[in-house]
N, C-alpha and C. Protein backbone atom coordinates (compact mmCIF):
# COMPACT_ATOMS: atom_id res chain seq x y z
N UNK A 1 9.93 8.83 9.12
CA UNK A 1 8.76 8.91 8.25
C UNK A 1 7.85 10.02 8.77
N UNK A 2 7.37 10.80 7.92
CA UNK A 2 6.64 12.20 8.85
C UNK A 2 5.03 11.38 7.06
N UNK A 3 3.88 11.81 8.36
CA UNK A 3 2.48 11.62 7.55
C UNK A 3 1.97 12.82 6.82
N UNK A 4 2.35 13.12 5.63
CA UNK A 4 2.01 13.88 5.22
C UNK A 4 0.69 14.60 4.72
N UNK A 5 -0.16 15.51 4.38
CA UNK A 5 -1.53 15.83 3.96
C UNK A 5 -1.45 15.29 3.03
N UNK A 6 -3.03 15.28 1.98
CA UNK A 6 -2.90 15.05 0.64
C UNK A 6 -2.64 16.64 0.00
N UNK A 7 -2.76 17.76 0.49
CA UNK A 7 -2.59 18.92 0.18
C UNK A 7 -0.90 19.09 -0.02
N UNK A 8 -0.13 18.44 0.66
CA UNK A 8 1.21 18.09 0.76
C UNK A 8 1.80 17.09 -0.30
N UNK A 9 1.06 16.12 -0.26
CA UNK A 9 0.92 15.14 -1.65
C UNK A 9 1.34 15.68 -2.62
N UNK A 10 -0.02 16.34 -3.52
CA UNK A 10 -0.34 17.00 -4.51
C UNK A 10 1.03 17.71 -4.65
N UNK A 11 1.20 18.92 -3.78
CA UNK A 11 2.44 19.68 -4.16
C UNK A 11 3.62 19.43 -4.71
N UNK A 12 3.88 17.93 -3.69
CA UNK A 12 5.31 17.04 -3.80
C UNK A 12 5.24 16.23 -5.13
N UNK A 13 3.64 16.10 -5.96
CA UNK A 13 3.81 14.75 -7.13
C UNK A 13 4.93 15.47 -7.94
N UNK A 14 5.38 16.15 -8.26
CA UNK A 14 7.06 16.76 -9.01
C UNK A 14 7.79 16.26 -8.96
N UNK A 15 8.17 16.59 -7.37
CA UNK A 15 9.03 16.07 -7.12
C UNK A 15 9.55 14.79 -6.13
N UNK A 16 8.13 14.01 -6.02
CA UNK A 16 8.51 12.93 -5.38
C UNK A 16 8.18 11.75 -6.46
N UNK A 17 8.61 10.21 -5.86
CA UNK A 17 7.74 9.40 -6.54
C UNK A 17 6.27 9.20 -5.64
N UNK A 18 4.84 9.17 -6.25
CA UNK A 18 4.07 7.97 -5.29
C UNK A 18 4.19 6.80 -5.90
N UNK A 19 4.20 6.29 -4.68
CA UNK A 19 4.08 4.87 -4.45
C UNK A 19 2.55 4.48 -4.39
N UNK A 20 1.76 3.78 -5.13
CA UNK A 20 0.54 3.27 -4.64
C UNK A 20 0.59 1.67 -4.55
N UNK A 21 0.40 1.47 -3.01
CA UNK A 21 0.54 -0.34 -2.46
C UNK A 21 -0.50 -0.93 -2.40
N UNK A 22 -1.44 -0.22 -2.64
CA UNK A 22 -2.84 -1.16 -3.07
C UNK A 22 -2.98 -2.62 -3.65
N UNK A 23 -3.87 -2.86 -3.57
CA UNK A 23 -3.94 -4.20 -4.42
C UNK A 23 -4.69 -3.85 -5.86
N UNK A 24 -4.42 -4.87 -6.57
CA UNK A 24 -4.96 -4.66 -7.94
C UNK A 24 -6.54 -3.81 -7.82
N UNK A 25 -7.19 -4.65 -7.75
CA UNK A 25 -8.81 -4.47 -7.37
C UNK A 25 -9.14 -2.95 -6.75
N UNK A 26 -8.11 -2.29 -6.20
CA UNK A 26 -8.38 -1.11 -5.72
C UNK A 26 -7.95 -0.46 -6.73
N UNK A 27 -6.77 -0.52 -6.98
CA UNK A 27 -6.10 0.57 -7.76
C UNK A 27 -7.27 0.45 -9.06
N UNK A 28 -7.85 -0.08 -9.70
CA UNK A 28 -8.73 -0.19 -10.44
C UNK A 28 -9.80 0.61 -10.26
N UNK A 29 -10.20 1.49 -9.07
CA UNK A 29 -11.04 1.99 -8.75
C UNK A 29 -10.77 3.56 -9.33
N UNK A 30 -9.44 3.71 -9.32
CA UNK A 30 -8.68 4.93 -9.76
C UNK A 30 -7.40 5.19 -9.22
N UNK A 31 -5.99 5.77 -9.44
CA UNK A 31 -4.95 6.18 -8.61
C UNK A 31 -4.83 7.22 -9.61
N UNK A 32 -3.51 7.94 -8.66
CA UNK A 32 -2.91 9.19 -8.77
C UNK A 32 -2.45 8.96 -10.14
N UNK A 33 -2.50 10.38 -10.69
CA UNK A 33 -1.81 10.27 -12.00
C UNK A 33 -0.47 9.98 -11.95
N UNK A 34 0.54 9.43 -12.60
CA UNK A 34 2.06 9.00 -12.73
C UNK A 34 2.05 7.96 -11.33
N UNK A 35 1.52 7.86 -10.37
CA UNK A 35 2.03 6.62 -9.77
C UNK A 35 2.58 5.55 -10.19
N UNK A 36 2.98 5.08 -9.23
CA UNK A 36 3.61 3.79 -9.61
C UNK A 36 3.03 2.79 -8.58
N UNK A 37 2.64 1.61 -9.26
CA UNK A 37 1.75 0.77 -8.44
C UNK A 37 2.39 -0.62 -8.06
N UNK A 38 2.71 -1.05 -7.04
CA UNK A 38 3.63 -1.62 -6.62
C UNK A 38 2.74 -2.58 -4.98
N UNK A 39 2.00 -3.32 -5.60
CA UNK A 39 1.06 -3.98 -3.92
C UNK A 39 1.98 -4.28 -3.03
N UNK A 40 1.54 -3.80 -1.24
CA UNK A 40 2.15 -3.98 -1.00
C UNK A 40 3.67 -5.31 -0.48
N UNK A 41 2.68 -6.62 -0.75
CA UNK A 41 3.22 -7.75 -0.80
C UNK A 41 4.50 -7.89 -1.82
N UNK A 42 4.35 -7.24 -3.07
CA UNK A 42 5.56 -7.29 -3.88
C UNK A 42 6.46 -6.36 -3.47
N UNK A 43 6.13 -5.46 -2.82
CA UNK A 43 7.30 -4.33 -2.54
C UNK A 43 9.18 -5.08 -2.35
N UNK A 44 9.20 -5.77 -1.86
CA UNK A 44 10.62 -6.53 -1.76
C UNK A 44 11.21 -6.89 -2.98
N UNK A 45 10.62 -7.91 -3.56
CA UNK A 45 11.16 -8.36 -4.55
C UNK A 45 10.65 -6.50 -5.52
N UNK A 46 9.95 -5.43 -5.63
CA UNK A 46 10.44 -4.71 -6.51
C UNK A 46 11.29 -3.77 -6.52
N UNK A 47 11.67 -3.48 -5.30
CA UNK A 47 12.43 -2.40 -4.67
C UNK A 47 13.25 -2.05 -6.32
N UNK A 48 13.84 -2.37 -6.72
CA UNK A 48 14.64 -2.19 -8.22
C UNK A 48 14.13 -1.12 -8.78
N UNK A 49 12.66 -0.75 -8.54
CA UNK A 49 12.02 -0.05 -9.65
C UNK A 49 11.72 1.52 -8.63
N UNK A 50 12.24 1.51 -7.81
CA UNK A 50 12.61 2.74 -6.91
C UNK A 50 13.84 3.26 -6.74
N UNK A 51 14.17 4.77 -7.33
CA UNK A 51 15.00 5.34 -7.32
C UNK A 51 15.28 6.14 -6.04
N UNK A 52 16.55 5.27 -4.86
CA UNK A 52 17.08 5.93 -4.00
C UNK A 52 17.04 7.67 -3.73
N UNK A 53 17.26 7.99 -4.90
CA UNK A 53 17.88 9.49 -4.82
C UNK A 53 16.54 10.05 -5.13
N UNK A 54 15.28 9.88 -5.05
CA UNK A 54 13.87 9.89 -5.36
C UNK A 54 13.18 10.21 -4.14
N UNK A 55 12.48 10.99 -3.11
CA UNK A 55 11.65 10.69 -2.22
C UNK A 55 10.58 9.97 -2.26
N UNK A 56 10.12 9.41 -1.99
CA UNK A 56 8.53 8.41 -1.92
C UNK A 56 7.38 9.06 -0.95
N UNK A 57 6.53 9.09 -1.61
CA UNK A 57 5.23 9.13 -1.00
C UNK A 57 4.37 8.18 -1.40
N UNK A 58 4.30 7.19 0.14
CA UNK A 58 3.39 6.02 -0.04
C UNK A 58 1.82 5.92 -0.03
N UNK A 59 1.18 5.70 -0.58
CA UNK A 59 0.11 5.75 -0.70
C UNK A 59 -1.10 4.69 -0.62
N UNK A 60 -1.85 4.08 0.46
CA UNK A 60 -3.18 3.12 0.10
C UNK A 60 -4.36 3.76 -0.08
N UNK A 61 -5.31 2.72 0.67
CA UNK A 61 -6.58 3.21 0.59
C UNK A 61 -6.69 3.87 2.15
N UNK A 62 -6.39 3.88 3.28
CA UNK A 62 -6.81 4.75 4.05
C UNK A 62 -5.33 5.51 4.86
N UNK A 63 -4.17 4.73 5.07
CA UNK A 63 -3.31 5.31 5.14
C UNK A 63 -2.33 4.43 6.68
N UNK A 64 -3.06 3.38 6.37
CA UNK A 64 -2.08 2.07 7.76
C UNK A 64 -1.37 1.53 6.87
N UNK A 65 -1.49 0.63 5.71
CA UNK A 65 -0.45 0.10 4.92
C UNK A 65 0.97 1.16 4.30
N UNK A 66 0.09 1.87 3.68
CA UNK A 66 1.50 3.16 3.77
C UNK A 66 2.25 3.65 4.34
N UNK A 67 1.45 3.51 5.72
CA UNK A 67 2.82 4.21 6.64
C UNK A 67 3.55 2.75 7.12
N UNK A 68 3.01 1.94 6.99
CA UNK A 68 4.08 0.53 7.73
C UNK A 68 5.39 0.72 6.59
N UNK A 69 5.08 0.71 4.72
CA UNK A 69 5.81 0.63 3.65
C UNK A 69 6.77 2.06 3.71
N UNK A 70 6.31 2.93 4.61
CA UNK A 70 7.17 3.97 4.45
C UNK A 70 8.34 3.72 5.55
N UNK A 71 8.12 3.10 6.05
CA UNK A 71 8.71 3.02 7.60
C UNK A 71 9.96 1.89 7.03
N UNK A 72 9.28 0.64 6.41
CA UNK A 72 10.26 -0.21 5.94
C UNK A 72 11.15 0.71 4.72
N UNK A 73 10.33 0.87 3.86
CA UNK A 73 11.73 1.83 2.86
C UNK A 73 12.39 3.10 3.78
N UNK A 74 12.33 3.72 4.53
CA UNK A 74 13.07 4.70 5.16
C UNK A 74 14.49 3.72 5.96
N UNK A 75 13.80 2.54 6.58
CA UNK A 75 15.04 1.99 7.34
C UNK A 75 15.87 0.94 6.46
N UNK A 76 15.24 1.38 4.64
CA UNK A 76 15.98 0.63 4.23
C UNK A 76 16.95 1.67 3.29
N UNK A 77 17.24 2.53 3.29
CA UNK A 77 17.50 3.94 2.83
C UNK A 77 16.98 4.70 2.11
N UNK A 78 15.86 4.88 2.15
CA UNK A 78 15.44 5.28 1.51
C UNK A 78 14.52 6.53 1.90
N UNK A 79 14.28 7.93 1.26
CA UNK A 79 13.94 8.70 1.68
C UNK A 79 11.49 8.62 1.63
N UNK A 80 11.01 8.47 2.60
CA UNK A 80 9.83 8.26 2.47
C UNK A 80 8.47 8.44 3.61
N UNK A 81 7.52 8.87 2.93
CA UNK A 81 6.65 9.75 3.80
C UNK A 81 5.52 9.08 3.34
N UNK A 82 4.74 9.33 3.87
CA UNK A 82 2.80 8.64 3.98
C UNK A 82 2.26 9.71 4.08
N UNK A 83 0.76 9.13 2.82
CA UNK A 83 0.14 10.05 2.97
C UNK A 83 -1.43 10.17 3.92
N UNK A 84 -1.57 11.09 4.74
CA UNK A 84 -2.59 10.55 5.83
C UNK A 84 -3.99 10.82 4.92
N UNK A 85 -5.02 10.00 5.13
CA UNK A 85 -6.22 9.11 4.73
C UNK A 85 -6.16 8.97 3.89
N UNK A 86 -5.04 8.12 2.82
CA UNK A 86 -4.63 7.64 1.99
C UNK A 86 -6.12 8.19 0.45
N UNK A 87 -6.06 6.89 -0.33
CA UNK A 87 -6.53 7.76 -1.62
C UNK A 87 -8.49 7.73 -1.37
N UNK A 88 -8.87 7.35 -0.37
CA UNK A 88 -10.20 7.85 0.51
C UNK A 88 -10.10 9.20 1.02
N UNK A 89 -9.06 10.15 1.48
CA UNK A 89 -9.22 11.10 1.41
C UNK A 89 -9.22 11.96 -0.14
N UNK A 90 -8.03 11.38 -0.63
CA UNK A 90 -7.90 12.06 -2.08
C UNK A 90 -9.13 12.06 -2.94
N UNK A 91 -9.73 10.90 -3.15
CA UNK A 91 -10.68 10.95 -3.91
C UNK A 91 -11.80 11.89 -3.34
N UNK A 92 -12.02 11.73 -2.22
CA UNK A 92 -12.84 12.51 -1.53
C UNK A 92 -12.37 14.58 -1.81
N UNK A 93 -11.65 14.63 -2.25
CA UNK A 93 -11.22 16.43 -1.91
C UNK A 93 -11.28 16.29 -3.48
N UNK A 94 -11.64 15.17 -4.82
CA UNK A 94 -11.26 15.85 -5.64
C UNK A 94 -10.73 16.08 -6.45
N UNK A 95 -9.36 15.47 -5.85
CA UNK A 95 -7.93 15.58 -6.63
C UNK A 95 -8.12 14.49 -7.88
N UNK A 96 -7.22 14.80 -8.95
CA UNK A 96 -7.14 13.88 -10.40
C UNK A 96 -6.50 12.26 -9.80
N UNK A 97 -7.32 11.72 -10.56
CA UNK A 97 -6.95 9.94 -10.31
C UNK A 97 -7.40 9.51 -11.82
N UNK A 98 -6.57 8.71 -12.47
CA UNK A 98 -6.58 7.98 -13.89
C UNK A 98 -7.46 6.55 -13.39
């Protein structure tokens, strides 16, 4: 798992999926455009709705839950990176959130 910028983020939304593991109540505050919102407690039972052949960029609110979820999908095959100060930095620089 390597922690990626949000400047790194941004570049990769193409061609990666994000992942946002937030909880409801946050993600309500705003997320990334096209995310996919997935808390992190359900992540197991949703794994289905993640495409292997897909990279992931995980995403919370400051950037400890994401990297634990990146760490578990990488050792579960899956290709996946965190993004460092999760969407408290993002919102902060700017970037588009729906």
């Amino acid at each position: 798992m390597a922690e990626i910028t949000i400047t790194e983020a941004e570049q990769r939304r193409s061609t990666a999926r994000i992942l946002d593991v937030r909880e409801d109540f946050e993600v309500a505050e705003g997320k990334i455009p096209a995310a996919l919102h997935i808390p992190m407690g359900q992540l197991q039972d949703r794994l289905g709705e993640l495409d292997p052949a897909v990279p992931v960029i995980a995403v919370c609110r400051s950037g400890n839950r994401s990297a634990a979820v990146a760490d578990a999908l990488n050792g579960a095959g899956y290709k996946a990176d965190t993004m460092a100060g999760g969407m408290t930095a993002w919102m902060r620089a700017g970037l588009p959130t729906t």
